[in-house]
Protein backbone atom coordinates (compact mmCIF):
# COMPACT_ATOMS: atom_id res chain seq x y z
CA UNK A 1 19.71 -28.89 22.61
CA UNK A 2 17.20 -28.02 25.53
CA UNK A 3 18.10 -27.14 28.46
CA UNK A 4 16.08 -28.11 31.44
CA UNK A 5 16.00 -26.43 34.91
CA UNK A 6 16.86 -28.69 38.14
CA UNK A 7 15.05 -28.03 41.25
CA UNK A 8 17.82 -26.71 42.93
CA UNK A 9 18.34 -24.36 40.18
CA UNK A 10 14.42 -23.34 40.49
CA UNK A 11 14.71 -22.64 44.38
CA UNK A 12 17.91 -20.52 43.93
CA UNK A 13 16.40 -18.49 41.41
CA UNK A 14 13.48 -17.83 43.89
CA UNK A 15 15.85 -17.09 46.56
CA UNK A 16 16.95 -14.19 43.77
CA UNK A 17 13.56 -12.75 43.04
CA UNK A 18 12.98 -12.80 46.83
CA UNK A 19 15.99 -10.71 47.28
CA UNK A 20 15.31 -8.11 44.55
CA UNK A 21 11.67 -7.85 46.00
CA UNK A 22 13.06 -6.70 49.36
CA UNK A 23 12.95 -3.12 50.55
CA UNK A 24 16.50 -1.84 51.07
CA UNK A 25 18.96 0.46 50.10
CA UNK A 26 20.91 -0.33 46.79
CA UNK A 27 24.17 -1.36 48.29
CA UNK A 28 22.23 -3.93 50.45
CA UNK A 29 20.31 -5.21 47.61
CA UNK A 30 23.82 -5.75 45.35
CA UNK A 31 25.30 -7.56 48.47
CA UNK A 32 22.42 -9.45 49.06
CA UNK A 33 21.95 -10.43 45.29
CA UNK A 34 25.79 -11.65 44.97
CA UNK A 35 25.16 -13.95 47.68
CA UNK A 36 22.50 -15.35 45.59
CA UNK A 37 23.88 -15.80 42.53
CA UNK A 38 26.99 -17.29 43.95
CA UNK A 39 24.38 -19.71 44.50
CA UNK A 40 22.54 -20.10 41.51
CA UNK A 41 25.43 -20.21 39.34
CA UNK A 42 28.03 -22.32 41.44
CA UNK A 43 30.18 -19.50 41.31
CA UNK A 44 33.27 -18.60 43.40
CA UNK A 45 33.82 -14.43 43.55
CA UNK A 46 31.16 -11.57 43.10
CA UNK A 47 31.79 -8.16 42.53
CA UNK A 48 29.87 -5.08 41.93
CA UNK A 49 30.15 -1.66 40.90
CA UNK A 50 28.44 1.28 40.19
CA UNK A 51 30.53 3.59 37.11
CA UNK A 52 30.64 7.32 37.80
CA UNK A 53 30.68 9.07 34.68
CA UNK A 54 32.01 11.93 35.74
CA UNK A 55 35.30 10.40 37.38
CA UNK A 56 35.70 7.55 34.63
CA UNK A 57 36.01 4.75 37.24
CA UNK A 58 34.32 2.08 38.74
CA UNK A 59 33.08 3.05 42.55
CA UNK A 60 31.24 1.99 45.66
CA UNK A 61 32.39 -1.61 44.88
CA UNK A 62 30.56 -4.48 46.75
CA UNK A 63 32.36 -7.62 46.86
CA UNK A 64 32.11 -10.96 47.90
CA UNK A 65 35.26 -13.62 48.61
CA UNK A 66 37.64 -11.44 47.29
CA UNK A 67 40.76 -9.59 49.37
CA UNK A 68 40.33 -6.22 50.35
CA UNK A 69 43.38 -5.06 49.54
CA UNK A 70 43.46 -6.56 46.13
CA UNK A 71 40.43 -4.47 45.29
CA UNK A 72 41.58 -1.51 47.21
CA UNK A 73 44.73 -2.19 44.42
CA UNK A 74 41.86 -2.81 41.58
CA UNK A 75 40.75 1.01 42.39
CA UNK A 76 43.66 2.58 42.56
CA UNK A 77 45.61 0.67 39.40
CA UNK A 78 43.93 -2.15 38.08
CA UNK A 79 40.88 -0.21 36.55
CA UNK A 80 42.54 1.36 34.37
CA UNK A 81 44.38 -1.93 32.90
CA UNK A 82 41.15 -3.36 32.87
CA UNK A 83 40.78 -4.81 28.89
CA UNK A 84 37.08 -6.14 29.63
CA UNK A 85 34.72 -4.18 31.65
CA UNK A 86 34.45 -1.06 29.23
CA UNK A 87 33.16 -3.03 26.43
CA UNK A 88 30.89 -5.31 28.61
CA UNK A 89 29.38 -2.05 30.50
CA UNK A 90 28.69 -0.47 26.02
CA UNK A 91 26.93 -4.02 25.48
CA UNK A 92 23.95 -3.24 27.46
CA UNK A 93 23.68 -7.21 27.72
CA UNK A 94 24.98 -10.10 30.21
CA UNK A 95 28.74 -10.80 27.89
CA UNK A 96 30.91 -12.94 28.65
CA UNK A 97 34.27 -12.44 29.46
CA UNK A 98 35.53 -14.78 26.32
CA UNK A 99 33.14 -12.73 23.94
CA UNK A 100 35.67 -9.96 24.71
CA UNK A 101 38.88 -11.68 25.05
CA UNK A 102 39.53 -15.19 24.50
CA UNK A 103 40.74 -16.97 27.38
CA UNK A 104 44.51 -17.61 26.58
CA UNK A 105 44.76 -13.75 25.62
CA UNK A 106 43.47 -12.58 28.68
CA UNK A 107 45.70 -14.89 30.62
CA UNK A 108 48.77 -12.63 29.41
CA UNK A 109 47.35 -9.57 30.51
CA UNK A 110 48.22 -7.28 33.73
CA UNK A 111 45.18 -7.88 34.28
CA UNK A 112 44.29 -11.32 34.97
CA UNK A 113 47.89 -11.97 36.36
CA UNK A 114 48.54 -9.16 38.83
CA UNK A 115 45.01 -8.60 39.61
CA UNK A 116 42.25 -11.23 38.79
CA UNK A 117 44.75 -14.22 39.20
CA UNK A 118 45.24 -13.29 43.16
CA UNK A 119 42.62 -14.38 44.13
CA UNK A 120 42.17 -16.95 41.62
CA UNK A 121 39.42 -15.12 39.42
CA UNK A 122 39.30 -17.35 36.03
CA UNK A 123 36.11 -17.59 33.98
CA UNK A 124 33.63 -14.53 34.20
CA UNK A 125 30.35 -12.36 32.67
CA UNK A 126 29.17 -9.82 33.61
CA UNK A 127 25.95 -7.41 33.26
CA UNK A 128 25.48 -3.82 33.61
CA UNK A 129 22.49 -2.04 34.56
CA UNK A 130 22.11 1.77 33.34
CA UNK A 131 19.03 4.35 33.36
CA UNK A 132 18.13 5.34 29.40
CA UNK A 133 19.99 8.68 28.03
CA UNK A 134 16.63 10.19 28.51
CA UNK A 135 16.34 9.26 32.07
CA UNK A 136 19.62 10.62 32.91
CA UNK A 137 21.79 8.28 31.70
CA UNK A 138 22.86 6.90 35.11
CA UNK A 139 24.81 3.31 35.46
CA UNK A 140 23.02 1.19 38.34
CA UNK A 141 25.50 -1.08 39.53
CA UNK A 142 27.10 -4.56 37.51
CA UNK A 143 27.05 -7.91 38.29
CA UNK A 144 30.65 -9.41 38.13
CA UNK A 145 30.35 -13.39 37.95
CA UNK A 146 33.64 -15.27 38.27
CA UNK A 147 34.47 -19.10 38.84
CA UNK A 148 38.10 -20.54 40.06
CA UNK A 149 39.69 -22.44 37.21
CA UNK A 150 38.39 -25.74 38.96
CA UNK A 151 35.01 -24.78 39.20
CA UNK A 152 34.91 -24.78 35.11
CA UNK A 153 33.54 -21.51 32.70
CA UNK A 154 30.28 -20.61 32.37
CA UNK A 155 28.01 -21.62 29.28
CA UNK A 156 24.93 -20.38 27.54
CA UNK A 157 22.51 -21.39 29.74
CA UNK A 158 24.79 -19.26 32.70
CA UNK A 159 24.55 -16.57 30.05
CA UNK A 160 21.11 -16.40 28.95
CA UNK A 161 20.05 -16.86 33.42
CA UNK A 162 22.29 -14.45 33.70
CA UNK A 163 20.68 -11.66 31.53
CA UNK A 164 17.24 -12.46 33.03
CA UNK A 165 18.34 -11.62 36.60
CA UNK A 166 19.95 -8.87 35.16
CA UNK A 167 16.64 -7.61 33.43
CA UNK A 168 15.21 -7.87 36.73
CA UNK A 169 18.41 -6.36 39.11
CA UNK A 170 18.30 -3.62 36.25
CA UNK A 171 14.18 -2.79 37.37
CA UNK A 172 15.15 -2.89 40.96
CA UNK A 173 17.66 -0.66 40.96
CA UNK A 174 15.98 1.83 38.99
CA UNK A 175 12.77 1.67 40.97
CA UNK A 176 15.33 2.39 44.29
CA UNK A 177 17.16 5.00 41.89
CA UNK A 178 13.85 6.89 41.35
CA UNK A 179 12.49 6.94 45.03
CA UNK A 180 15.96 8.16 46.19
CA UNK A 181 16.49 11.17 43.86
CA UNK A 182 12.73 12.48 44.94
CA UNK A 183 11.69 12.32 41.31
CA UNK A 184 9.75 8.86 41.80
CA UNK A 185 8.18 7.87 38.57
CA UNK A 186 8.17 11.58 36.99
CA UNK A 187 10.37 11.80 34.20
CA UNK A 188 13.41 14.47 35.26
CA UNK A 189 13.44 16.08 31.85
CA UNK A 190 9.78 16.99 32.06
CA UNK A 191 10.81 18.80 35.17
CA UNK A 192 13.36 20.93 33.48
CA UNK A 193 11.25 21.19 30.26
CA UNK A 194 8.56 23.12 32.73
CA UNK A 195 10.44 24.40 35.08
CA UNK A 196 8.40 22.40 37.82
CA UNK A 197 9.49 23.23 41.44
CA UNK A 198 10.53 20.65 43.61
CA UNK A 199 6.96 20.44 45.54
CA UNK A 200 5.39 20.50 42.63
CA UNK A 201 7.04 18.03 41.74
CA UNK A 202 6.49 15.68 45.02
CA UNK A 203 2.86 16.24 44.17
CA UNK A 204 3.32 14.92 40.46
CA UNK A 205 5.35 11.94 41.75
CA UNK A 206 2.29 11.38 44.27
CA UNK A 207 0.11 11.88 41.59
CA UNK A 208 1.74 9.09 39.39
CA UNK A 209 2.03 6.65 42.13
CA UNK A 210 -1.99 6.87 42.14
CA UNK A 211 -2.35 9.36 45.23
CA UNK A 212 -5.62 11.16 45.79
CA UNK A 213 -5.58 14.64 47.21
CA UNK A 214 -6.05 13.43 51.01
CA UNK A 215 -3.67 10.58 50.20
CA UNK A 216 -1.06 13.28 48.65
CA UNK A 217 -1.64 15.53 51.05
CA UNK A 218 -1.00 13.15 54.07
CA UNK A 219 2.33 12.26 52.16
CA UNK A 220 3.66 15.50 52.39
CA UNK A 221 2.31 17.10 55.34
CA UNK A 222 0.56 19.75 53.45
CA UNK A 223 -3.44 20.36 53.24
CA UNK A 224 -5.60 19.13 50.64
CA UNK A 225 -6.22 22.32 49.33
CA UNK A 226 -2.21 23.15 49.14
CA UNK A 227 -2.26 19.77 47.02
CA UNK A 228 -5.00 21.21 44.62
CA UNK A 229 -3.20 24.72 44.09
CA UNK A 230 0.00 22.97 43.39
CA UNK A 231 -2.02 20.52 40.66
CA UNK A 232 -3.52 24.12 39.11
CA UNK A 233 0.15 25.43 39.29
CA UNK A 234 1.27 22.00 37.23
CA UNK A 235 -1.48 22.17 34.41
CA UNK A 236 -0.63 25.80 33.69
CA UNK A 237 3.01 25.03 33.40
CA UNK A 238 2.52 22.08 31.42
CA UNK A 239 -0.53 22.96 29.25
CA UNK A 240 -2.13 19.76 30.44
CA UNK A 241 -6.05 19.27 30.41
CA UNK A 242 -6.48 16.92 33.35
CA UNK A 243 -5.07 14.34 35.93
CA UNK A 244 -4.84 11.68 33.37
CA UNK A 245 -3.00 13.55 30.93
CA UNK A 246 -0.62 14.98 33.37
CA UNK A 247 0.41 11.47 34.42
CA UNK A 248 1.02 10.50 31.13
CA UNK A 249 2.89 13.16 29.89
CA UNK A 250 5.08 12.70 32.83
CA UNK A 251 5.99 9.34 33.03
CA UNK A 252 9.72 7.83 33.11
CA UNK A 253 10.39 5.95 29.47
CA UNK A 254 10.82 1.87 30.38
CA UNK A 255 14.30 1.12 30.60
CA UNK A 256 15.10 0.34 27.26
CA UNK A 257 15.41 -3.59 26.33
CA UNK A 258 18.94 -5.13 26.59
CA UNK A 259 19.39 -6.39 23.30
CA UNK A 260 18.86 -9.65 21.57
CA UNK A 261 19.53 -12.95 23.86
CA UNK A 262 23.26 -13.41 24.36
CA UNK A 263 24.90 -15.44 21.05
């Protein structure tokens, strides 16, 4: 069975793209972006979080039509009853809720009843967006879908939009990721790996994003000829025979595909 796109369904999923092209901050974008895709998939609740590995809990949550104090109570409690999340966040997919635990089961839970149920969260998926191991290993921020019982569970074609937007949330969020922790495009192991300082590596980010010396140098407030002992200083370290090379051997790995379309 095909499934063909409406035009309403068309113009939301501009109204997404538009959003992820925007410049902002990544708790903007998230809030911005659940807006939308309440929208595009005639959805009731959003929610999104960004996991810190270090604490083993979900943080800096963005939500949308849900009570504060419910996810204030989701932080504190609920989190750590949660039977879903963890094995949606491994997937490195857009899952469904039901691919984890089939609807009558998760209707006994803690859970759904003292938590989800309050505010009359039903039928979800979700996606999670992380940096490679390589990159640092860093989760971006999900995207928690949910419906009211009325409003009816999601299907394949919800689940297969779903992991497109979150292909392209995913992208975003690292590109915003990479600006913010001053690395840019420059892969953060090849700074360890060569001890690179942190001008040195300003100018390599500069350098990847296509700078010239006045361009670099104009960037970071230095002269040219500061950029050009700082570029000698970065092909000693890294044994590197040129621009060119140096760009390439420095260069983030692509996040790494999600996986096979949702089954």
């Amino acid at each position: 069975m095909t499934h063909s796109f409406s035009e309403r369904q068309v113009a939301d999923l501009h109204a997404v793209i538009r959003t992820l092209n925007e410049p902002a901050p990544l708790e903007e974008v998230r809030q911005s972006l659940g807006h939308r895709l309440l929208e595009l998939f005639r959805a009731d609740y959003f929610a999104s979080y960004i996991f810190d590995d270090a604490a083993a809990a979900d943080d800096h949550a963005v939500t949308i039509n849900m009570d504060p104090a419910n996810i204030a109570a989701y932080r504190a409690h609920f989190q750590y009853r949660d039977p879903i999340t963890a094995p949606m966040r491994k997937a490195g997919r857009a899952v469904h809720v039901n691919a984890v635990l089939e609807q009558g089961a998760l209707e006994k839970t803690e859970f759904f009843n003292d938590f989800l149920a309050v505010d009359g969260l039903t039928h979800g998926m979700n996606f999670h967006a992380c940096l490679p191991a390589r990159a640092g290993s860093r989760h971006l921020g999900d995207l928690r879908i949910w419906r009211a019982r009325r409003s009816g569970n999601f299907d394949r074609a919800d689940l297969l939009m779903l992991q497109l937007v979150g292909e392209l949330y995913a992208a975003r969020a690292a590109q915003i990721v990479r600006t913010d922790d001053g690395f840019g495009p420059v892969d953060p192991g090849f700074v360890a790996a060569h001890g690179l300082t942190p001008r040195e590596t300003q100018v390599l980010a500069a350098l990847c994003d296509g700078g010239t010396d006045g361009e670099i140098a104009a960037r970071l407030a230095i002269s040219a000829e500061t950029v050009r002992s700082h570029l000698k200083a970065l092909f000693a370290k890294t044994g590197c025979k040129g621009r060119t090379a140096l760009v390439g051997a420095c260069m983030r790995p692509p996040l790494p595909e999600t996986g096979d379309a949702p089954g």
